[in-house]
C-alpha atoms as a PDB file:
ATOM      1  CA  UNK A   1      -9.010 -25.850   4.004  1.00  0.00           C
ATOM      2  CA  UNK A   2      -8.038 -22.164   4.694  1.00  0.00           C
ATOM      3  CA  UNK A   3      -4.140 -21.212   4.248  1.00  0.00           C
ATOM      4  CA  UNK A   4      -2.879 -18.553   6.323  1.00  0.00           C
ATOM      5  CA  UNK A   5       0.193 -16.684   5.826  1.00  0.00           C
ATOM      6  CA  UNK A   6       1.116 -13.915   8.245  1.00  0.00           C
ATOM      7  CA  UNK A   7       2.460 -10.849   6.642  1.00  0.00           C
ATOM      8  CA  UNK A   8       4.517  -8.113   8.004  1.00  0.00           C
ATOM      9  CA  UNK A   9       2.012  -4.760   7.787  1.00  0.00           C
ATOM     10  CA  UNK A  10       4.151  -1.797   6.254  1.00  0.00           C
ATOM     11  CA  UNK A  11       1.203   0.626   5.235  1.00  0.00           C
ATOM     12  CA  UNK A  12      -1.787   1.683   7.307  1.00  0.00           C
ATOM     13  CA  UNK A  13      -5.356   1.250   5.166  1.00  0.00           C
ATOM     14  CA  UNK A  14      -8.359   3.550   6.161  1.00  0.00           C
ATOM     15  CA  UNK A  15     -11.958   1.556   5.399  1.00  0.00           C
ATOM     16  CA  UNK A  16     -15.388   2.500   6.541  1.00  0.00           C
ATOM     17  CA  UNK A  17     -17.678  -0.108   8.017  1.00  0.00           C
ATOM     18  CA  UNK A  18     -20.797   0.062   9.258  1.00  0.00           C
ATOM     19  CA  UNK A  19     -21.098  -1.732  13.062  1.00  0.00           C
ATOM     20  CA  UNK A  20     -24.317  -3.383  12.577  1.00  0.00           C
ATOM     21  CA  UNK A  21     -24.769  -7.288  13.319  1.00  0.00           C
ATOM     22  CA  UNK A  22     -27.432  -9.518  12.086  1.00  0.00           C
ATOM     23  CA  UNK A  23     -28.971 -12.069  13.896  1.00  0.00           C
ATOM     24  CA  UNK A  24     -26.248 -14.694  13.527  1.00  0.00           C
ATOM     25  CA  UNK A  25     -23.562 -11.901  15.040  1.00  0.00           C
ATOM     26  CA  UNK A  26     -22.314 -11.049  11.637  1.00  0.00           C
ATOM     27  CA  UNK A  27     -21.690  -7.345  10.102  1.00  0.00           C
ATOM     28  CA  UNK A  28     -24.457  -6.929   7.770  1.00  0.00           C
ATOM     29  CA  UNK A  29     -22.740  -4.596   5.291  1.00  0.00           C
ATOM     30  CA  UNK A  30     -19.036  -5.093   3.450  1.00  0.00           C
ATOM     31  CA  UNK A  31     -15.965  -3.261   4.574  1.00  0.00           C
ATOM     32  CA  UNK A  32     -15.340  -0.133   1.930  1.00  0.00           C
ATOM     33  CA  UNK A  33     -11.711   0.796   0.869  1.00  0.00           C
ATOM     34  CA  UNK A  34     -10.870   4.459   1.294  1.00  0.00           C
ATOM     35  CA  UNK A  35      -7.560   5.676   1.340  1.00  0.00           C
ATOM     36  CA  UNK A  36      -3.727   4.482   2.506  1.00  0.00           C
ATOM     37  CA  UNK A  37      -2.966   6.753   5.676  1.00  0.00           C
ATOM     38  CA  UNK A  38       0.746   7.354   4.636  1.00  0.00           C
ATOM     39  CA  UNK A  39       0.372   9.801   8.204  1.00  0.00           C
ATOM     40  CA  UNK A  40      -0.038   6.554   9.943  1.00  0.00           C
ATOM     41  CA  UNK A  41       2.477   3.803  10.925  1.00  0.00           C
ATOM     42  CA  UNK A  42       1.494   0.137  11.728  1.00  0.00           C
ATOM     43  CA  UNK A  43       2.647   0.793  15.039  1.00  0.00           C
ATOM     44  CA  UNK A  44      -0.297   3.149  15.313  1.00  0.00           C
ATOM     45  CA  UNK A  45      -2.808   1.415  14.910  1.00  0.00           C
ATOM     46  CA  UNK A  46      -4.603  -0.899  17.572  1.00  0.00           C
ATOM     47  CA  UNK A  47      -4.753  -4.887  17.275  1.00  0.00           C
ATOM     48  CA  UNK A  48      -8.026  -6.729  16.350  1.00  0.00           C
ATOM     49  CA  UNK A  49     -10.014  -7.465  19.036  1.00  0.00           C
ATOM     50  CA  UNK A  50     -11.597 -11.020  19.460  1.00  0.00           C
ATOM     51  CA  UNK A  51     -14.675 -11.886  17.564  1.00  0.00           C
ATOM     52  CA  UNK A  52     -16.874  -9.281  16.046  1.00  0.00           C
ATOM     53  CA  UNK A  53     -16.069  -6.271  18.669  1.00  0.00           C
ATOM     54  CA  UNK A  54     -13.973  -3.348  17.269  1.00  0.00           C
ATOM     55  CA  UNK A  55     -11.101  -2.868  18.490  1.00  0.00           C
ATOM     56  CA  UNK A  56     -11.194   0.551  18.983  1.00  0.00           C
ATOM     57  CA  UNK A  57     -13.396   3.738  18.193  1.00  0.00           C
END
């Protein structure tokens, strides 16, 4: 079973990820860490979009 707990986001995270799918409609390389945008508020920053479509970009 998978436990979610909702958080409240306080800091904005910068990652790079690479946008290609393989054939089952998953990303085919991880999500790197790069930096916390301390220029950035929560507010800022767009929702997730439904299934594997960025949000934004």
């Amino acid at each position: 079973m998978l436990r979610v707990k909702l958080v409240k986001p306080v800091l904005v995270g910068e990652v790079a990820a690479d946008v290609s799918l393989d054939a089952a409609g998953r990303w085919r390389h991880p999500v790197r860490w790069l930096r916390v945008r301390a220029d950035a508020a929560p507010t800022d920053v767009p929702v997730f979009g439904p299934g594997n479509e960025p949000a934004a970009g």
